[in-house]
Protein backbone atom coordinates (compact mmCIF):
# COMPACT_ATOMS: atom_id res chain seq x y z
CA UNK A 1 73.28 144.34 106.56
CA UNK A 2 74.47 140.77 106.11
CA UNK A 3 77.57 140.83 103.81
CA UNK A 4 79.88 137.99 102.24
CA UNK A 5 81.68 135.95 105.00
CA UNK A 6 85.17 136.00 102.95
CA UNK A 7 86.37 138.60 101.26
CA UNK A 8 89.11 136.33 99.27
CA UNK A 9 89.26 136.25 95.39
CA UNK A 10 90.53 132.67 95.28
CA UNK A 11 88.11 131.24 97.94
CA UNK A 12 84.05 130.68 98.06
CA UNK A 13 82.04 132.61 100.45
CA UNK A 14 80.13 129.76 102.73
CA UNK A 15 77.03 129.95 105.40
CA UNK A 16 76.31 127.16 107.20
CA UNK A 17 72.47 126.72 108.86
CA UNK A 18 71.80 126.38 112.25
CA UNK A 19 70.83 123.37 111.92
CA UNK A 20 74.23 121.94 110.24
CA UNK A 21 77.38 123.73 110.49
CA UNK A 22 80.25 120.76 110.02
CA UNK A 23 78.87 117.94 107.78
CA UNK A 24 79.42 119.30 104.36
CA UNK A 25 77.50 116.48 102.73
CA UNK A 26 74.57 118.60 103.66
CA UNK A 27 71.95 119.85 101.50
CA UNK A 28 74.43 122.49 100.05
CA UNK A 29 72.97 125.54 97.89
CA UNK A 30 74.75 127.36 95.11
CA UNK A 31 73.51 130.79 95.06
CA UNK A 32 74.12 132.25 91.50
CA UNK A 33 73.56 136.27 90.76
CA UNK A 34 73.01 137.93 87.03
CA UNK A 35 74.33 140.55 84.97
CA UNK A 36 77.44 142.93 86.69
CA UNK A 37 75.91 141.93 89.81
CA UNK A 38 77.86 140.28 92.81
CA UNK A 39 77.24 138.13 95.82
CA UNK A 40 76.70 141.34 97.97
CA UNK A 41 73.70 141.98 95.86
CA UNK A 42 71.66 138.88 97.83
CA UNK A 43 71.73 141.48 100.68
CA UNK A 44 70.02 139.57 102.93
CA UNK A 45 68.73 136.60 100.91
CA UNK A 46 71.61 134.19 101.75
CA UNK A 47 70.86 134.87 105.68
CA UNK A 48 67.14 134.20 105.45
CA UNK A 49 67.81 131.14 102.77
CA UNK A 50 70.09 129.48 105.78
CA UNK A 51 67.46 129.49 108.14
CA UNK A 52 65.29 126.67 106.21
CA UNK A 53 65.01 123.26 107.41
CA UNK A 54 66.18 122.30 103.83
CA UNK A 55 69.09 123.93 103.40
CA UNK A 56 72.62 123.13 105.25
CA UNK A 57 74.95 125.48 103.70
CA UNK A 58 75.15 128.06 101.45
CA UNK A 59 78.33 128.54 98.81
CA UNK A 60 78.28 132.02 96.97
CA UNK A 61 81.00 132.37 94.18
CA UNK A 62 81.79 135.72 92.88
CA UNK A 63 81.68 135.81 89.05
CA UNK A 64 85.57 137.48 87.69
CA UNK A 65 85.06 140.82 86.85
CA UNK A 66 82.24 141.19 89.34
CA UNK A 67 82.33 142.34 92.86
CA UNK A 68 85.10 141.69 95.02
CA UNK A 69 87.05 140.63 91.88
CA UNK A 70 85.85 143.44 89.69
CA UNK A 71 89.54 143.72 88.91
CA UNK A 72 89.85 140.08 87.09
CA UNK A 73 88.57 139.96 83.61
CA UNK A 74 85.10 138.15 83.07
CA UNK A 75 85.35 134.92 80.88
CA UNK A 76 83.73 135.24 77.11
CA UNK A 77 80.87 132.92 76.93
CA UNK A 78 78.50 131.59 79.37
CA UNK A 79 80.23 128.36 79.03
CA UNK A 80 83.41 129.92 80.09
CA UNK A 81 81.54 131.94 82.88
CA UNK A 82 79.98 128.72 84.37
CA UNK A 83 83.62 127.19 84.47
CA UNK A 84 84.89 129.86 86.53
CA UNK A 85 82.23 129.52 89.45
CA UNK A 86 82.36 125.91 89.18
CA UNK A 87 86.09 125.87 89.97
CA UNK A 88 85.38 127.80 93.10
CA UNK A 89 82.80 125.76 94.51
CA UNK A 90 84.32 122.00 93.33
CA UNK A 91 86.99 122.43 96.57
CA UNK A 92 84.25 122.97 98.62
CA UNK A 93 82.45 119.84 98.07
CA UNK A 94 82.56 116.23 99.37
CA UNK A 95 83.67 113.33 96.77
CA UNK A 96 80.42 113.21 94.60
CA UNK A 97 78.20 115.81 96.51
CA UNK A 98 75.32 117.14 94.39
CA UNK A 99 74.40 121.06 94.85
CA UNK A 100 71.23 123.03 94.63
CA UNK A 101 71.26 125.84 91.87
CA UNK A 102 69.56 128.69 92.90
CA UNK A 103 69.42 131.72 90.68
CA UNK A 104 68.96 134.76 88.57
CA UNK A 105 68.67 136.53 85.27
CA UNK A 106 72.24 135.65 83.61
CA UNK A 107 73.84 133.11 86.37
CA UNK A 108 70.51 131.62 85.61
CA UNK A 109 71.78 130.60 81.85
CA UNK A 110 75.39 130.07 83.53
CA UNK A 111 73.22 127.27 86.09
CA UNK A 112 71.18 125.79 83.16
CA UNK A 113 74.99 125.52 81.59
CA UNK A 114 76.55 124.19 84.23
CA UNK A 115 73.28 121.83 84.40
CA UNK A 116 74.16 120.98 80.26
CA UNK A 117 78.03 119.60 81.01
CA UNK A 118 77.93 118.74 84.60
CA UNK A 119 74.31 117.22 85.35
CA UNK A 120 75.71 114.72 87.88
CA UNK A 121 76.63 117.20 89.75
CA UNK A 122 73.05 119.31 90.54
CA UNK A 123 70.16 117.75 92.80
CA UNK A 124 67.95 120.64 91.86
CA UNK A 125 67.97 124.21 89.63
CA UNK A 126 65.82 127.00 90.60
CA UNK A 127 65.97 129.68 87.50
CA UNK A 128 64.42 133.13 88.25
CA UNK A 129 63.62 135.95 86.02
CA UNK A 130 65.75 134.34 83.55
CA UNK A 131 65.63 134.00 78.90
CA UNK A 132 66.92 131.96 76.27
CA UNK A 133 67.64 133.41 73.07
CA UNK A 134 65.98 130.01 71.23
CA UNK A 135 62.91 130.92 72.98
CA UNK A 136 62.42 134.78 73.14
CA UNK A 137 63.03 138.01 71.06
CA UNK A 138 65.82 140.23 72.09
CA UNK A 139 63.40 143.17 72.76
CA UNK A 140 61.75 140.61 75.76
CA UNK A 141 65.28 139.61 76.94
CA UNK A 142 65.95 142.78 77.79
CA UNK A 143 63.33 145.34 77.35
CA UNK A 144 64.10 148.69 75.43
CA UNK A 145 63.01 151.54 77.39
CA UNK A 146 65.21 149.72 80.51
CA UNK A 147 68.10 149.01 78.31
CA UNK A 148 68.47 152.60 76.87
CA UNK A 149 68.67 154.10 80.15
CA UNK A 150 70.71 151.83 81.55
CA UNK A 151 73.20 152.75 78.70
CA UNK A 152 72.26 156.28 79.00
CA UNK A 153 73.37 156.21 82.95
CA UNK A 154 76.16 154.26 81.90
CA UNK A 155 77.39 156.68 78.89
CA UNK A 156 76.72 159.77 80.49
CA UNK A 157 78.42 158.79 83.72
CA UNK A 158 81.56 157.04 82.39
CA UNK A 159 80.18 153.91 84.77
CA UNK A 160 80.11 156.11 88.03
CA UNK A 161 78.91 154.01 90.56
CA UNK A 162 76.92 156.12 92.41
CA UNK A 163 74.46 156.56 89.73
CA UNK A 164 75.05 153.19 88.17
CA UNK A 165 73.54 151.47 91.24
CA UNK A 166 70.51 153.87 91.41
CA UNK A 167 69.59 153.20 87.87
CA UNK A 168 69.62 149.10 88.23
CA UNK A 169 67.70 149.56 91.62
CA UNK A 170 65.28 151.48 89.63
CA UNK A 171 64.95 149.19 86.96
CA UNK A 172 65.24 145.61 89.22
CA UNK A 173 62.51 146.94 92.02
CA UNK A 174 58.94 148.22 91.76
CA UNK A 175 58.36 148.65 95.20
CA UNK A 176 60.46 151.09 97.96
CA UNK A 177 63.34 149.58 99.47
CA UNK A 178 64.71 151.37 101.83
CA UNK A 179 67.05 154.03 101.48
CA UNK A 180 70.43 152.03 103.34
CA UNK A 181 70.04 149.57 100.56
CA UNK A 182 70.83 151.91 97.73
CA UNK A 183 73.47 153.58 100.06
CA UNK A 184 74.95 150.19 100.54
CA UNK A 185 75.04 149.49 97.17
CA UNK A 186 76.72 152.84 96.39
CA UNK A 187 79.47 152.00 98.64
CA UNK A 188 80.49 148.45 97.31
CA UNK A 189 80.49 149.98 93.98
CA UNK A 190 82.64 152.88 95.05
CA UNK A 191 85.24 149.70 96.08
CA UNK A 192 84.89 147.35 93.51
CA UNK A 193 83.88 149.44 90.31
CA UNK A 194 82.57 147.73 87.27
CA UNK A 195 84.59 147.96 83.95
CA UNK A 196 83.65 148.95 80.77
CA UNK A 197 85.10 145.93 79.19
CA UNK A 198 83.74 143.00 82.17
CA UNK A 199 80.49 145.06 81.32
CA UNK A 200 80.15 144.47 77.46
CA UNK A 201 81.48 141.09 77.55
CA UNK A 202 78.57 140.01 80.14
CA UNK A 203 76.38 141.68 78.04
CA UNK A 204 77.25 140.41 74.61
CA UNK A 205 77.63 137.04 76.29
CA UNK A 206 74.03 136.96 77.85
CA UNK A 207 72.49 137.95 74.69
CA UNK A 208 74.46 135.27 72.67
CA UNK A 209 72.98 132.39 75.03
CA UNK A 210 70.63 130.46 73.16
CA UNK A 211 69.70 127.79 76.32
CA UNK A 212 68.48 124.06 75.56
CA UNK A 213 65.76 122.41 74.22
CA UNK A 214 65.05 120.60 77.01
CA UNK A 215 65.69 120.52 80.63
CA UNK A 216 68.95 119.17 81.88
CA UNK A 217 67.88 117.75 84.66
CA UNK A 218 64.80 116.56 86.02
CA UNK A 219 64.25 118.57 89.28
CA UNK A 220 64.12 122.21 87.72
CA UNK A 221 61.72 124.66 88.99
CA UNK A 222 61.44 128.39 87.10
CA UNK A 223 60.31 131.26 88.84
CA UNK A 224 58.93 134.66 87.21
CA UNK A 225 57.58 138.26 88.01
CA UNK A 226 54.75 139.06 85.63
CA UNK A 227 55.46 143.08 86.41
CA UNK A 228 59.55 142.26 85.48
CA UNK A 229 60.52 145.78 83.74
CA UNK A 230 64.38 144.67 82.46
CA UNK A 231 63.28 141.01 81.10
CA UNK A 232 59.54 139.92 80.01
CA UNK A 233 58.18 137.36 82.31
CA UNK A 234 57.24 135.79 79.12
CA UNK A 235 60.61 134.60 78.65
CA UNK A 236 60.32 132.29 81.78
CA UNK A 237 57.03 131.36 80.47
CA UNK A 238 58.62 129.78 77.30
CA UNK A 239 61.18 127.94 79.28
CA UNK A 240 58.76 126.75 81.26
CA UNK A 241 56.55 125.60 78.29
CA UNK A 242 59.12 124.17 76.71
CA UNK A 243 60.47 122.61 79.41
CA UNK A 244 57.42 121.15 81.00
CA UNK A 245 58.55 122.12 84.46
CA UNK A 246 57.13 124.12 86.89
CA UNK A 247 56.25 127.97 86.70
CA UNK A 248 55.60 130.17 90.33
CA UNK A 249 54.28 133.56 89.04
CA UNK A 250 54.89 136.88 91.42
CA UNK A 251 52.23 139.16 90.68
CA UNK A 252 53.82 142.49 91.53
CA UNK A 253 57.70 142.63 92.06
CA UNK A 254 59.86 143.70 89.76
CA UNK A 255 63.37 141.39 88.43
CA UNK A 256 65.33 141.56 91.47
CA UNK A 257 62.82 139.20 93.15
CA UNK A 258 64.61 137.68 95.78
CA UNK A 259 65.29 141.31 96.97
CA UNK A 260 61.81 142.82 97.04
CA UNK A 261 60.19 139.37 98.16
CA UNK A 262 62.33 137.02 99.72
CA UNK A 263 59.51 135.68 101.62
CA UNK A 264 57.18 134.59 98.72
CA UNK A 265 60.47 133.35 97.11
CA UNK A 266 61.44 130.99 99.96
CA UNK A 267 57.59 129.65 100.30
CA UNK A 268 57.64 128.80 96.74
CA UNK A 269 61.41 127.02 96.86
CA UNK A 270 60.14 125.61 99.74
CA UNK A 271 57.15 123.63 97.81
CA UNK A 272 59.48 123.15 95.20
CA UNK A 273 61.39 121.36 97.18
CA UNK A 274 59.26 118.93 98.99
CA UNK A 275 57.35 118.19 95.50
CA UNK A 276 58.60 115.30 93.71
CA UNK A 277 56.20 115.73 91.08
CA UNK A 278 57.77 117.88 88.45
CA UNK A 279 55.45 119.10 85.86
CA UNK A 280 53.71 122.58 85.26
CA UNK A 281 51.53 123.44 88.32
């Protein structure tokens, strides 16, 4: 399978397009993943994203504490979260270059933050799968039955990746994915294990987000999976609602949408995109 370009801790991974692979005032997309997730977890996502007509580059930072830099200790606080992927993409920019935000669950709150401090600096936010504690209950943030046996693989496992990854691939997907995925996953994980303390302080911190009152930009779009089993699609919903922007509904995959259906994902960016017309379709 595809898999990050770089392997460096102090460095972005980038993919460039076929259609632009030097000017890096392109249409540049920021690619952000969720909770104890890393940049590997786009499997092939980033690949098929670069092959748009819309999209020039691709920059994937790896969140401390995730990943290849599972070793590093994750920030405390979205805020301080956001900071540390922001510092890795700034270098890669031209003087003034806006980004695309594109992404999920918790680096969706660590976009919308980003989007709160730094608005001159984002052309567009895509948010999937994604809650705000202003908006939703903590039972629809995360649901019960998915957090107690997460913590229950967890617990009982002492964090051992192997069954780690096989209970958030249970819990993320409704449909089969094939079996080289999960064994892919397993092996990451066996190099870069999670820690117990990067884990509760993503946690804690993602439940602690409240979000905004209002979009901070104009050109956000908000993507949900009505059959989400971690996080209630009515917690998109809200946002939404709230925010008066756009909602795409998936009828059938689960919260790792871009995984089980990068194809409907893509179409929908891809309308997104071209629409300049930013209120609830």
């Amino acid at each position: 399978m595809p898999v990050p370009l770089s392997s460096s801790e102090s460095t972005v991974t980038s993919i460039c397009s076929e259609q632009q692979t030097t000017n890096v005032r392109g249409r540049t997309w920021v690619l952000l993943r969720g909770l104890l997730r890393s940049r590997f977890h786009w499997h092939k996502f980033p690949h098929l994203l670069a092959q748009q007509p819309w999209v020039d580059r691709i920059l994937q930072p790896e969140l401390a504490g995730n990943g290849e830099r599972s070793h590093d200790i994750t920030p405390n606080g979205i805020t301080a979260m956001m900071e540390d992927l922001r510092a890795q993409v700034l270098p890669q920019l031209a003087q003034d270059q806006k980004v695309h935000l594109l992404a999920i669950s918790m680096g969706a709150m660590i976009a919308t933050e980003w989007a709160r401090l730094y608005p001159h600096e984002i052309a567009e936010m895509h948010l999937i799968n994604t809650s705000f504690g202003r908006y939703s209950s903590p039972w629809e943030r995360m649901r019960p039955l998915a957090l107690y046996e997460l913590l229950k693989v967890a617990i009982t496992t002492r964090l051992n990746p192997a069954a780690l990854e096989a209970a958030i691939l249970a819990a993320t997907v409704n449909q089969r994915i094939p079996a080289d995925v999960l064994g892919e996953w397993i092996r990451f994980a066996w190099q870069h294990p999670q820690g117990w303390r990067n884990t509760l302080t993503q946690i804690w911190s993602a439940s602690r987000y409240q979000g905004l009152e209002q979009a901070p930009i104009k050109r956000t779009f908000i993507y949900t999976c009505q059959h989400d089993r971690l996080v209630s699609s009515r917690a998109s919903e809200r946002i939404a609602d709230h925010w008066r922007k756009p909602l795409h509904c998936h009828t059938t995959a689960g919260h790792d949408l871009p995984l089980e259906d990068p194809a409907w994902l893509l179409e929908r960016i891809a309308q997104s995109t071209a629409n300049s017309d930013t209120r609830i379709v």
